[in-house]
C-alpha atoms as a PDB file:
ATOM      1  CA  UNK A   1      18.072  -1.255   6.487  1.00  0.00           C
ATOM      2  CA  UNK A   2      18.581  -2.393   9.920  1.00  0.00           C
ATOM      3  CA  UNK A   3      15.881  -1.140  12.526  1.00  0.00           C
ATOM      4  CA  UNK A   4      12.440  -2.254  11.913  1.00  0.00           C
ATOM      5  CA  UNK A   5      10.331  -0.812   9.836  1.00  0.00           C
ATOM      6  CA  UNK A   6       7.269  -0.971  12.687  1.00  0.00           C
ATOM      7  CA  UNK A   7       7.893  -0.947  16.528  1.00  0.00           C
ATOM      8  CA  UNK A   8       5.568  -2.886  19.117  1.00  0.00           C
ATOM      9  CA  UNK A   9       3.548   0.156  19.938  1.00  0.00           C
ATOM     10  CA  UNK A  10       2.467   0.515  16.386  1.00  0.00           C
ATOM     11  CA  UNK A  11       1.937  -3.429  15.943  1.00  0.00           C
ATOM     12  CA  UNK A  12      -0.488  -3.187  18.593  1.00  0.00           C
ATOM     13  CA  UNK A  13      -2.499  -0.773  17.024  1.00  0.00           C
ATOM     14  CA  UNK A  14      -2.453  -2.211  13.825  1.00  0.00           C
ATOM     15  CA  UNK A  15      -4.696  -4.649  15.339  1.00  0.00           C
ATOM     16  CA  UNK A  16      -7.371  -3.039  15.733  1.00  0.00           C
ATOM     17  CA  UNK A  17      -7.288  -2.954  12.030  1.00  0.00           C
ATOM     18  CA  UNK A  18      -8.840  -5.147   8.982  1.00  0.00           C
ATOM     19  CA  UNK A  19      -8.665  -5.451   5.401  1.00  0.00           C
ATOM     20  CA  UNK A  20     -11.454  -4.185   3.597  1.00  0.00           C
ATOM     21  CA  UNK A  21     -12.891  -5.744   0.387  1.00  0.00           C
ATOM     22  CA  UNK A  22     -14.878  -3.602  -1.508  1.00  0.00           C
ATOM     23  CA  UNK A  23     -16.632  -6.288  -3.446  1.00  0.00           C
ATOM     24  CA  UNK A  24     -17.510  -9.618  -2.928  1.00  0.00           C
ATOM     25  CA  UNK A  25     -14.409 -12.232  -3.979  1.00  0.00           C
ATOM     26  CA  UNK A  26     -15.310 -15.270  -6.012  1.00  0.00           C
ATOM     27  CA  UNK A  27     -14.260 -18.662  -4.828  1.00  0.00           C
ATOM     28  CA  UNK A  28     -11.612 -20.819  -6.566  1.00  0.00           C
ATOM     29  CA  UNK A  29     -14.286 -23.420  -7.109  1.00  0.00           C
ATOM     30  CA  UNK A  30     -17.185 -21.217  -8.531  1.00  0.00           C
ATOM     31  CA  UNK A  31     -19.842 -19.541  -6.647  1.00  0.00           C
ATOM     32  CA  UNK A  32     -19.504 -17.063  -4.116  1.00  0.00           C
ATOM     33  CA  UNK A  33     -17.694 -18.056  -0.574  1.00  0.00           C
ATOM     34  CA  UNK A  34     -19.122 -15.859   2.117  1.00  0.00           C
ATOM     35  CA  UNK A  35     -18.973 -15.873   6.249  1.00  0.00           C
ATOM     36  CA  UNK A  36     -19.492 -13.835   8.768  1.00  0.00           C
ATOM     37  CA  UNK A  37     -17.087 -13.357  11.567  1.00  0.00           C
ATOM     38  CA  UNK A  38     -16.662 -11.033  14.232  1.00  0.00           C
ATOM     39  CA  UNK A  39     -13.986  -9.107  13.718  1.00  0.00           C
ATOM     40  CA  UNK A  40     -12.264 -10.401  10.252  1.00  0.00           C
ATOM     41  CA  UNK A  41     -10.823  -9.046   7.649  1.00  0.00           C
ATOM     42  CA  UNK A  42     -13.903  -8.050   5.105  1.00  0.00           C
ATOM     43  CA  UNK A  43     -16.857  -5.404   4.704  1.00  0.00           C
ATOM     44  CA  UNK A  44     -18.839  -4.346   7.706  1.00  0.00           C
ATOM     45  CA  UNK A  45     -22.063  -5.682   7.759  1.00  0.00           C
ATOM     46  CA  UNK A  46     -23.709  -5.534  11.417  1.00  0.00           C
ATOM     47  CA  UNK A  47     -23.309  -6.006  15.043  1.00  0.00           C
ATOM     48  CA  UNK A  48     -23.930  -8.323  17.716  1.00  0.00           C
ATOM     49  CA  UNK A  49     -24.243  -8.253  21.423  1.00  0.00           C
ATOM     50  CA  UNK A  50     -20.927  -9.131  23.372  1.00  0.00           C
ATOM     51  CA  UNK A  51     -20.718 -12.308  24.840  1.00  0.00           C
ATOM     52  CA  UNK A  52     -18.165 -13.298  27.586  1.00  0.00           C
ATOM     53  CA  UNK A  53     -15.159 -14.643  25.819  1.00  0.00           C
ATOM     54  CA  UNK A  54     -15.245 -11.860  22.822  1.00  0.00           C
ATOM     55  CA  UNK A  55     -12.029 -10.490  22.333  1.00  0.00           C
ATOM     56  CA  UNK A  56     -12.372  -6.921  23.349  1.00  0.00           C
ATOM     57  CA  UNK A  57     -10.610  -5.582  20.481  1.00  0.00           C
ATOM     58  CA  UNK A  58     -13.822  -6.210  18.353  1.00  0.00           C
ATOM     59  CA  UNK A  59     -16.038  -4.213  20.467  1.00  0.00           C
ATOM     60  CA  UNK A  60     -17.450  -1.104  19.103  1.00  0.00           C
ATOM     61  CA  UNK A  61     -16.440   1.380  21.207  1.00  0.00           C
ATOM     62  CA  UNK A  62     -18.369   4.374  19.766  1.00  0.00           C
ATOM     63  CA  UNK A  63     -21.225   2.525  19.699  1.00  0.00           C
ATOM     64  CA  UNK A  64     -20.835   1.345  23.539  1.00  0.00           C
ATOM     65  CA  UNK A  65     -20.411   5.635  24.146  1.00  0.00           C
ATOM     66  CA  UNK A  66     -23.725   6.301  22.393  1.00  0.00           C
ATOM     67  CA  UNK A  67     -26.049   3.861  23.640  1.00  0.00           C
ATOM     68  CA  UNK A  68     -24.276   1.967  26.352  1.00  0.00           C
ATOM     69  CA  UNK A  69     -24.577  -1.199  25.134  1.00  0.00           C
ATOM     70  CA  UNK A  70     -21.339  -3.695  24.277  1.00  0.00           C
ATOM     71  CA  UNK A  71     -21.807  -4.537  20.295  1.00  0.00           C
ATOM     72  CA  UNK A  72     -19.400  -6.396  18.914  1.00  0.00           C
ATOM     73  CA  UNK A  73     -18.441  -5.746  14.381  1.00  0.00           C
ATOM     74  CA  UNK A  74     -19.866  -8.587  12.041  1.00  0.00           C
ATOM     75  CA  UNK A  75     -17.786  -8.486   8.795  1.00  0.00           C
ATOM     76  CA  UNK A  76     -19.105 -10.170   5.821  1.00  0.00           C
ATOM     77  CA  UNK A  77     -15.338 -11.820   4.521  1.00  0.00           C
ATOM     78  CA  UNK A  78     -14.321 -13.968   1.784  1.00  0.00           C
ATOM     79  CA  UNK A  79     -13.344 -17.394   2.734  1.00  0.00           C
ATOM     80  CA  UNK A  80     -10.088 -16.588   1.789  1.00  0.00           C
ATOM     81  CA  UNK A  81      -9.289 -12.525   1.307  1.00  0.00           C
ATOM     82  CA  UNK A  82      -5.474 -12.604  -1.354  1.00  0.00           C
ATOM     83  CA  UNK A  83      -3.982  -9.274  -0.626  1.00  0.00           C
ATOM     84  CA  UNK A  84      -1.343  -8.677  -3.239  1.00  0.00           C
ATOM     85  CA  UNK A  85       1.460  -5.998  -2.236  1.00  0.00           C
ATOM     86  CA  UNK A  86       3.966  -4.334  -4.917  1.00  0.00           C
ATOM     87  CA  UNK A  87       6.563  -2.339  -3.439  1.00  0.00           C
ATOM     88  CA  UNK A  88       8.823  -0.264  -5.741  1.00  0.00           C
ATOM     89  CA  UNK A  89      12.386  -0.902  -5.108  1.00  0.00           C
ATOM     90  CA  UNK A  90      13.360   1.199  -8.107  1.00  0.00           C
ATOM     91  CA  UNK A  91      16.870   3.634  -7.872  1.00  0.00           C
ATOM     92  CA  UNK A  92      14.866   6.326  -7.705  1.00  0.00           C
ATOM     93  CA  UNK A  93      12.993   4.995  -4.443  1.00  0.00           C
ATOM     94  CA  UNK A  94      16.468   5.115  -2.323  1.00  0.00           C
ATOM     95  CA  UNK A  95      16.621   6.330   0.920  1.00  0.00           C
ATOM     96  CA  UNK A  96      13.399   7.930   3.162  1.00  0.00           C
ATOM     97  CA  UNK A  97      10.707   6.866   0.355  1.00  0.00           C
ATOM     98  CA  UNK A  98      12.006   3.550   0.082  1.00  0.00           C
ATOM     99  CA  UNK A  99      11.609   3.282   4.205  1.00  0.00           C
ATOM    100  CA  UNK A 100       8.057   4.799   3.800  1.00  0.00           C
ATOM    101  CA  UNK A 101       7.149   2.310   1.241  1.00  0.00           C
ATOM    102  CA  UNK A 102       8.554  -0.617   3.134  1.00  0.00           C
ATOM    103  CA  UNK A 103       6.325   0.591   6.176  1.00  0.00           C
ATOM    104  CA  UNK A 104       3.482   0.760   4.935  1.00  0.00           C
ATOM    105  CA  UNK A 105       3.807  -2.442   2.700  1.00  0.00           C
ATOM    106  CA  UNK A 106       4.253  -4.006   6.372  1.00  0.00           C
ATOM    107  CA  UNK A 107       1.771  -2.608   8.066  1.00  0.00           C
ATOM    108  CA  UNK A 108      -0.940  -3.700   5.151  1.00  0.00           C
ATOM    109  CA  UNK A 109       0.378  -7.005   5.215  1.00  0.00           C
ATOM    110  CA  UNK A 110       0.316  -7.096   9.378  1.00  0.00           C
ATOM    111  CA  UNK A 111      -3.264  -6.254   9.290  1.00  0.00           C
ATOM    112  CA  UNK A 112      -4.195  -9.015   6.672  1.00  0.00           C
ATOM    113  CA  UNK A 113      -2.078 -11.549   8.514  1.00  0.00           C
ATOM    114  CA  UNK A 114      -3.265 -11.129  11.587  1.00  0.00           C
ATOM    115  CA  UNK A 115      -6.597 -11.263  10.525  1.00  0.00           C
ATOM    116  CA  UNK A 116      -6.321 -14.468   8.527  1.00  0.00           C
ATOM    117  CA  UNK A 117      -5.416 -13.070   5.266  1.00  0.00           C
ATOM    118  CA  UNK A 118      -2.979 -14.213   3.217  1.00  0.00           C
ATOM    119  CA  UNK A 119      -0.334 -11.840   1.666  1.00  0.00           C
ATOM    120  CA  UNK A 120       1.624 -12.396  -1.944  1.00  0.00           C
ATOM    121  CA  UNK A 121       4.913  -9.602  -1.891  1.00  0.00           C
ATOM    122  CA  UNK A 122       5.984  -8.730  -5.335  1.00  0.00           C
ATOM    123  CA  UNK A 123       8.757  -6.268  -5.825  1.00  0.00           C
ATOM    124  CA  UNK A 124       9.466  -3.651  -8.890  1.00  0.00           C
ATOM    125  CA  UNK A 125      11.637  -4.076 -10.349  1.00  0.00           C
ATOM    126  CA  UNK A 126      10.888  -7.859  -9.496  1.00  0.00           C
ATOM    127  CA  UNK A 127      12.943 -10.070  -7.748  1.00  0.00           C
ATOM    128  CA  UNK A 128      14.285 -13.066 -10.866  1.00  0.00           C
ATOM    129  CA  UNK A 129      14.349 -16.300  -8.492  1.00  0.00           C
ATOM    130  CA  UNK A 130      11.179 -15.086  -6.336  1.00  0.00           C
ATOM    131  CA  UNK A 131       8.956 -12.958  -8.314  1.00  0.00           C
ATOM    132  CA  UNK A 132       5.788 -13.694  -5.862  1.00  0.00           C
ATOM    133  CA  UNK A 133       6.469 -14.873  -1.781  1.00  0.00           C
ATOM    134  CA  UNK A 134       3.563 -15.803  -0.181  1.00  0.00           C
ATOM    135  CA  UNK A 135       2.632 -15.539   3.318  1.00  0.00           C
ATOM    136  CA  UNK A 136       0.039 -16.869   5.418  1.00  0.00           C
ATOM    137  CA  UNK A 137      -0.727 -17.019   8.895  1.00  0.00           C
ATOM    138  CA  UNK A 138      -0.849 -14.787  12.240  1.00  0.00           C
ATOM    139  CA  UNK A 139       2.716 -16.242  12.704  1.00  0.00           C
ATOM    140  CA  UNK A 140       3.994 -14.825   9.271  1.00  0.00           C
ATOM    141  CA  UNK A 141       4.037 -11.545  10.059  1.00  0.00           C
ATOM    142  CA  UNK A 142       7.787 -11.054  11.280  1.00  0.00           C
ATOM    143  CA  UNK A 143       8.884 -13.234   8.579  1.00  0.00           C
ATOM    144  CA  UNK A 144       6.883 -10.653   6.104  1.00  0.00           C
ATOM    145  CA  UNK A 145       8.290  -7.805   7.909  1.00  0.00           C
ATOM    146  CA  UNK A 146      12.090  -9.478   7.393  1.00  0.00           C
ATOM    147  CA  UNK A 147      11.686 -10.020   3.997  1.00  0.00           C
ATOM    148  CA  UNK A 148      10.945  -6.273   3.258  1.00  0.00           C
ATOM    149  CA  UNK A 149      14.034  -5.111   4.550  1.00  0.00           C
ATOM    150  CA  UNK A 150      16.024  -7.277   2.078  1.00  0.00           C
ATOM    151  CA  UNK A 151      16.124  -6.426  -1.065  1.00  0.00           C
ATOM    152  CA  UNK A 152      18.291  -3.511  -2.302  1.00  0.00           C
ATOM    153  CA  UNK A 153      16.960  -0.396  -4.360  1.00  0.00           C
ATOM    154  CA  UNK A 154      17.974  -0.897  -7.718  1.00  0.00           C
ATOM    155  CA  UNK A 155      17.357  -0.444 -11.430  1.00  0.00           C
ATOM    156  CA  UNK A 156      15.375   1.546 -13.651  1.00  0.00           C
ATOM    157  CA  UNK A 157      11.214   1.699 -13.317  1.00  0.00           C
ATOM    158  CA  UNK A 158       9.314   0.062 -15.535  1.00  0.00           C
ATOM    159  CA  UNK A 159       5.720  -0.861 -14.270  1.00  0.00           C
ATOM    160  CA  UNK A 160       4.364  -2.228 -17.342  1.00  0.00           C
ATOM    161  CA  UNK A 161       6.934  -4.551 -18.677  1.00  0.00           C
ATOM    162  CA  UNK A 162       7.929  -5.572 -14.607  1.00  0.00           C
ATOM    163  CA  UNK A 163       4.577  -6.279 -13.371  1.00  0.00           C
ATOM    164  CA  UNK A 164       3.944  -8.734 -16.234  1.00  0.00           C
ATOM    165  CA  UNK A 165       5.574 -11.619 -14.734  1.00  0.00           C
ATOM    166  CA  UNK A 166       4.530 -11.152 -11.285  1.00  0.00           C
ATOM    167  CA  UNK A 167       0.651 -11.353 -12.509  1.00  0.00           C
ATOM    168  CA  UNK A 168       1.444 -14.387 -14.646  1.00  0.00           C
ATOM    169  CA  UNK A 169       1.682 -16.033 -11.026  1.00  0.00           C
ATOM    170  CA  UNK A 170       0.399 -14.154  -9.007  1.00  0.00           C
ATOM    171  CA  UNK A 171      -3.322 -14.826  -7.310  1.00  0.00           C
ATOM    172  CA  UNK A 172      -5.974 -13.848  -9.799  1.00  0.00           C
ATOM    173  CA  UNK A 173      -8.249 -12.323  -7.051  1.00  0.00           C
ATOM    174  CA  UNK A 174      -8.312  -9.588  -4.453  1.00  0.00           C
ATOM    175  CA  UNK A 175      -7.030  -6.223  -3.339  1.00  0.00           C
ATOM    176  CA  UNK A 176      -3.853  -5.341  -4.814  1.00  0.00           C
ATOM    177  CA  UNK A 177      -1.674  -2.315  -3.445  1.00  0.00           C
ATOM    178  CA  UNK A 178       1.157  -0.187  -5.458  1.00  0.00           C
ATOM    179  CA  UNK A 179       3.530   1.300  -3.507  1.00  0.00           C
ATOM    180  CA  UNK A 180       5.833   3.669  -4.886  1.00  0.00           C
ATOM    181  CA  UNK A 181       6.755   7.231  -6.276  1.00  0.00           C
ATOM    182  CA  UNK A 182       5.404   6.333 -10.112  1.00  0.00           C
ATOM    183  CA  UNK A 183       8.538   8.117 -11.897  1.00  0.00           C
ATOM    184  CA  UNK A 184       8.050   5.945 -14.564  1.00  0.00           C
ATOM    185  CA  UNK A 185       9.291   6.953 -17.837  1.00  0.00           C
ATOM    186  CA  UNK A 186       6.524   5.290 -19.598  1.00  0.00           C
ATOM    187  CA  UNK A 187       3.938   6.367 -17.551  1.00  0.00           C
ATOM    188  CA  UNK A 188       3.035   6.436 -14.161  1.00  0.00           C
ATOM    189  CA  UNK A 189      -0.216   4.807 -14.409  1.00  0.00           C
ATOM    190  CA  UNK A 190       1.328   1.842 -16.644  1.00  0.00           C
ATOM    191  CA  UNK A 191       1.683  -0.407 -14.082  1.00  0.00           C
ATOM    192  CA  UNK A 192      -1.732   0.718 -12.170  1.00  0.00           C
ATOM    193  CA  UNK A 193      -3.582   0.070 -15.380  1.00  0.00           C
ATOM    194  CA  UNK A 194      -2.423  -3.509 -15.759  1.00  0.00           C
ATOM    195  CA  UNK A 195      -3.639  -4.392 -12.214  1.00  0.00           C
ATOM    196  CA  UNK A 196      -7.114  -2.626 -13.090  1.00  0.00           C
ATOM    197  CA  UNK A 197      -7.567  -4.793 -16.146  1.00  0.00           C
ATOM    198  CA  UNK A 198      -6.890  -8.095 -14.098  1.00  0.00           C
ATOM    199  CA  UNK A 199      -9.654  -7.105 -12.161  1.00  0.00           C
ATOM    200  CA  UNK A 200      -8.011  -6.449  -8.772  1.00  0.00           C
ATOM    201  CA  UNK A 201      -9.285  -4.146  -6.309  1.00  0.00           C
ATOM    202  CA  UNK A 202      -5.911  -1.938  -6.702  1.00  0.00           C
ATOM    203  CA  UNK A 203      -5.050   1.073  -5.066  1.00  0.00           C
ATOM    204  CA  UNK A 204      -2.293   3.417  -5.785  1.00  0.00           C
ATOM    205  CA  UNK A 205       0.319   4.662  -2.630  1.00  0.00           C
ATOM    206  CA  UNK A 206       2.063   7.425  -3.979  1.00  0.00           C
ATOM    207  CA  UNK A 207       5.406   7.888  -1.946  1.00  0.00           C
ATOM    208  CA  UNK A 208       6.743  11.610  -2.406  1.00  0.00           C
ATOM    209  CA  UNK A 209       9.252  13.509  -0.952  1.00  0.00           C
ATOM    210  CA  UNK A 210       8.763  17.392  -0.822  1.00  0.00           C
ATOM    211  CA  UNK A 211      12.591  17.445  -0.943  1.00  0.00           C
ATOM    212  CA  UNK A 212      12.704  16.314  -4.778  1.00  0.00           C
ATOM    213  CA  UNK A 213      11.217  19.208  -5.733  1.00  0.00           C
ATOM    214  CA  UNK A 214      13.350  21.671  -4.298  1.00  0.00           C
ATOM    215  CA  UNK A 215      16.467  23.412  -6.203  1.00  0.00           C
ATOM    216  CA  UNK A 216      18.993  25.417  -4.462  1.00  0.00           C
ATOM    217  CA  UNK A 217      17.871  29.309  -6.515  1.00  0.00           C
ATOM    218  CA  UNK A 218      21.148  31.061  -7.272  1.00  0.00           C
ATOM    219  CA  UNK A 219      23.390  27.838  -7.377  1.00  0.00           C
ATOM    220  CA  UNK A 220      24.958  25.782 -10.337  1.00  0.00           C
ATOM    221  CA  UNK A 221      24.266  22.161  -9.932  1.00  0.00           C
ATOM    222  CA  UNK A 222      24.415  18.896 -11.807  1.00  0.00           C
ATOM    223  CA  UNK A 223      21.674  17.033 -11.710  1.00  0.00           C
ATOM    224  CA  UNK A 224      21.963  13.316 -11.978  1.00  0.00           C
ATOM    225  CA  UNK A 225      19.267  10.545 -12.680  1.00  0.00           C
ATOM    226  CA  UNK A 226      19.258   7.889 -10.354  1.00  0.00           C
ATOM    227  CA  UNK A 227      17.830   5.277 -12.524  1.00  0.00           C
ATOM    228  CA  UNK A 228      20.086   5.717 -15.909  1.00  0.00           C
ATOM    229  CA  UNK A 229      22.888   8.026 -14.987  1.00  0.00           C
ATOM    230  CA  UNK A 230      22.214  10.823 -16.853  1.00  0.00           C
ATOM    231  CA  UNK A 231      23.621  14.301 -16.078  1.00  0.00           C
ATOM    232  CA  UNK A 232      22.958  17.880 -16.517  1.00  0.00           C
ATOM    233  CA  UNK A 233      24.674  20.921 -15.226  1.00  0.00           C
ATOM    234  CA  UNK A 234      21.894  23.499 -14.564  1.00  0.00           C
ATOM    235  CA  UNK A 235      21.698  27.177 -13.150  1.00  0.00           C
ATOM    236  CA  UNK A 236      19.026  27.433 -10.632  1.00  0.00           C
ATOM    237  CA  UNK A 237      17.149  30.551 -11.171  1.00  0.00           C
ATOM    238  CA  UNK A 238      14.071  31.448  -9.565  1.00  0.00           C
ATOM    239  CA  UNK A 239      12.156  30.381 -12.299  1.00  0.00           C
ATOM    240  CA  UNK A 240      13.365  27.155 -12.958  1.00  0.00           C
ATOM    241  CA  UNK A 241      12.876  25.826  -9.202  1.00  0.00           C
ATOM    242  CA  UNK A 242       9.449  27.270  -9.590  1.00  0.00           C
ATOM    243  CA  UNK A 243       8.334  25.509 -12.778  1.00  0.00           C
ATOM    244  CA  UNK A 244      10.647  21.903 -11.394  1.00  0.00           C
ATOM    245  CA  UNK A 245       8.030  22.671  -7.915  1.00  0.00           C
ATOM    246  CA  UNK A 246       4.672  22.841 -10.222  1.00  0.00           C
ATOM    247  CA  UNK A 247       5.777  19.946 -12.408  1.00  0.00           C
ATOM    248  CA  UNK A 248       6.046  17.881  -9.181  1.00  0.00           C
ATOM    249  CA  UNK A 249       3.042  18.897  -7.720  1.00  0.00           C
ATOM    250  CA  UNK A 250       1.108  18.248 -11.356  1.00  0.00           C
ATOM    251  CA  UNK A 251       2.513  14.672 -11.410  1.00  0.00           C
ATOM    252  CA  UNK A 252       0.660  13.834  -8.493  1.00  0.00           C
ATOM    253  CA  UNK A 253      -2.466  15.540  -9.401  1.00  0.00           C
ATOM    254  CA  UNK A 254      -2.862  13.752 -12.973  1.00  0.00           C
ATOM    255  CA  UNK A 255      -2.250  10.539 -11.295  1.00  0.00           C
ATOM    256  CA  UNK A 256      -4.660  11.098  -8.243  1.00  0.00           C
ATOM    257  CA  UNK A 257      -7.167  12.142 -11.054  1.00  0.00           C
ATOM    258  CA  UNK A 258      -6.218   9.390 -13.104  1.00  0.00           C
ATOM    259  CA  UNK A 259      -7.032   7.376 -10.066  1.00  0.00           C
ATOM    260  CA  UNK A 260     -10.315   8.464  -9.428  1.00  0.00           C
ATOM    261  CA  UNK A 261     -11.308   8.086 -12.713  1.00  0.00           C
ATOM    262  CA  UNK A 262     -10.508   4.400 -12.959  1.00  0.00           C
ATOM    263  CA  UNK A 263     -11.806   3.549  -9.716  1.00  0.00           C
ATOM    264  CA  UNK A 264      -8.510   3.287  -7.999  1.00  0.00           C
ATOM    265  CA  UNK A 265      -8.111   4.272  -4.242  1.00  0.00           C
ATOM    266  CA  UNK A 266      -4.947   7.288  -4.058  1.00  0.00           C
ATOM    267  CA  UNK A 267      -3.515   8.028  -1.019  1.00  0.00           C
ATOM    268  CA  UNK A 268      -0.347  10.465  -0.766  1.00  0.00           C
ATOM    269  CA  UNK A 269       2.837   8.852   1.721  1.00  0.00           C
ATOM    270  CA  UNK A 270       4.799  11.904   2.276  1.00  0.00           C
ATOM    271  CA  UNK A 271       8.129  11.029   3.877  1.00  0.00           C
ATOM    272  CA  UNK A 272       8.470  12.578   7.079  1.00  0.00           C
ATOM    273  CA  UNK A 273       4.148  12.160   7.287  1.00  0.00           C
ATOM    274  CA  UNK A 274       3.123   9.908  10.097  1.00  0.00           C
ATOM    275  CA  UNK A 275       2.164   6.245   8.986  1.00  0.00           C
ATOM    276  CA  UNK A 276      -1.022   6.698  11.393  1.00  0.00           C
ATOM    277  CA  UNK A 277      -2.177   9.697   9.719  1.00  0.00           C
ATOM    278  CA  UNK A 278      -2.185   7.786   6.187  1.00  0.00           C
ATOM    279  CA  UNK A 279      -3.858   4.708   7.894  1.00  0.00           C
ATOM    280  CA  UNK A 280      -6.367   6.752   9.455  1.00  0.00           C
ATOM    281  CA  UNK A 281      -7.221   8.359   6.176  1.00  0.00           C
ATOM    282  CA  UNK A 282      -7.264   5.091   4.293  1.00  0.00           C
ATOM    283  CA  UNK A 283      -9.931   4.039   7.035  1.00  0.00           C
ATOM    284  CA  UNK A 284     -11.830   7.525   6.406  1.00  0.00           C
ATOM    285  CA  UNK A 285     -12.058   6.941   2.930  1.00  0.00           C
ATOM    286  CA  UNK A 286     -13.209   3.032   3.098  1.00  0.00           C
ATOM    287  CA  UNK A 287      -9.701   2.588   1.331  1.00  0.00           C
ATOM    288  CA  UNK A 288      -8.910  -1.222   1.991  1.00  0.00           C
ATOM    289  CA  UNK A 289      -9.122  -0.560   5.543  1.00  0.00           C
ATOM    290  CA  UNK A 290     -11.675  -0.676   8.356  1.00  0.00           C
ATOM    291  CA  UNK A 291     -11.284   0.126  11.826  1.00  0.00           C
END
């Protein structure tokens, strides 16, 4: 991958962005480490009147429209908000999901670094000689950004077993995010339910592409696994590109519903989707983000 995975137009509007805790973060050295700032990364808690000097990017706007009055957003942060981001880099993940995936890993981790955040990258399957990078720092954000071009997609998926080593050092605290398409052959949630029982704040990106699920009807092809190399020579009937469409489409609903049920934010990255439009939902839905 060689053109960036965000232009300037969309870095600028990232800003306007923060990371959204959805519970209170306990501090490294007990007790609970709280501030208010206008602006951070955090959960909304209030407003306060502009003063000169605010940057203007912190000014509620809709508020401003309704009562004509320049408010600027109080968050309620942690002293130190850990945003953890896994990015699938499984075989399967090759080509438009893997850019998807890479996008919106950077964008996440732009918001959080730009807010004072600090960002820990972990790759599936992981990366032996850096299984966690961390980043830190308005200025890490192109160095972030690099770093998620890098690595090639390879190798088979296998949540559980991978993600083991990457929470043995990984920060104990936080939001953690799972990007990738979950074609997992032990289970899609595997590696989902191993963040849950840490106790992060995890929520699931499920990458798709509608194009996975579609078979040529009336053709003979041979269908080949990405991940092991396995073949088999099919004829496409109407039928079976039917039932290969519904199987797709049930994958995502048991792990959307698997989701919900474990209190796991699920939002669908369809390649080909605008990032805004999954941003913008995420926001809607109080999904790590706040606008």
């Amino acid at each position: 991958m060689s053109e960036p995975l965000l232009d300037t137009t969309e870095l600028r509007r990232l800003d306007r962005l923060a990371i959204l805790a959805r519970r209170a973060v306990r501090g490294e050295e007990g007790g609970e480490r709280r501030r208010r700032r206008a602006g951070a990364g955090g959960t909304f808690e209030d407003h306060r009147a502009y003063v000169p000097g605010d940057d203007l990017r912190y000014v509620d706007w809709n508020a401003y429209a309704r009562h004509g009055e320049l408010v600027v957003k109080r968050f309620q942060s942690e002293e130190d908000v850990r945003l953890l981001l896994v990015v699938d880099r499984s075989a399967s993940m090759a080509g438009a999901k893997s850019r998807e995936a890479r996008r919106i890993a950077a964008a996440l981790g732009h918001v959080a670094l730009r807010r004072g955040d600090s960002v820990s990258l972990a790759w599936l399957p992981r990366v032996p000689e850096r299984p966690v990078e961390r980043f830190r720092g308005e200025g890490a954000t192109d160095a972030l950004r690099a770093r998620l071009l890098e690595p090639r997609d390879e190798g088979a998926t296998a949540h559980a077993k991978d993600i083991r080593p990457v929470l043995a050092v990984a920060p104990r605290r936080g939001p953690a995010v799972l990007v990738s398409d979950f074609f997992d052959p032990a289970g899609a949630v595997t590696g989902l339910a191993r963040l849950v029982a840490r106790g992060y704040e995890t929520t699931a990106l499920h990458v798709l592409d509608p194009a996975d699920a579609v078979m040529p009807v009336g053709e003979a092809v041979r269908c080949v696994d990405r991940e092991t190399g396995e073949e088999l020579d099919v004829d496409v009937t109407a039928a079976l590109a039917d039932a290969v469409a519904k199987s797709w489409k049930r994958r995502a609903d048991r792990l959307r519903a698997w989701c919900a049920s474990h209190g796991v934010g699920w939002h669908r990255v369809d390649v080909g989707r605008p990032l805004w439009d999954v941003l913008r939902e995420m926001v809607r839905a109080r999904t790590l983000l706040a606008a």
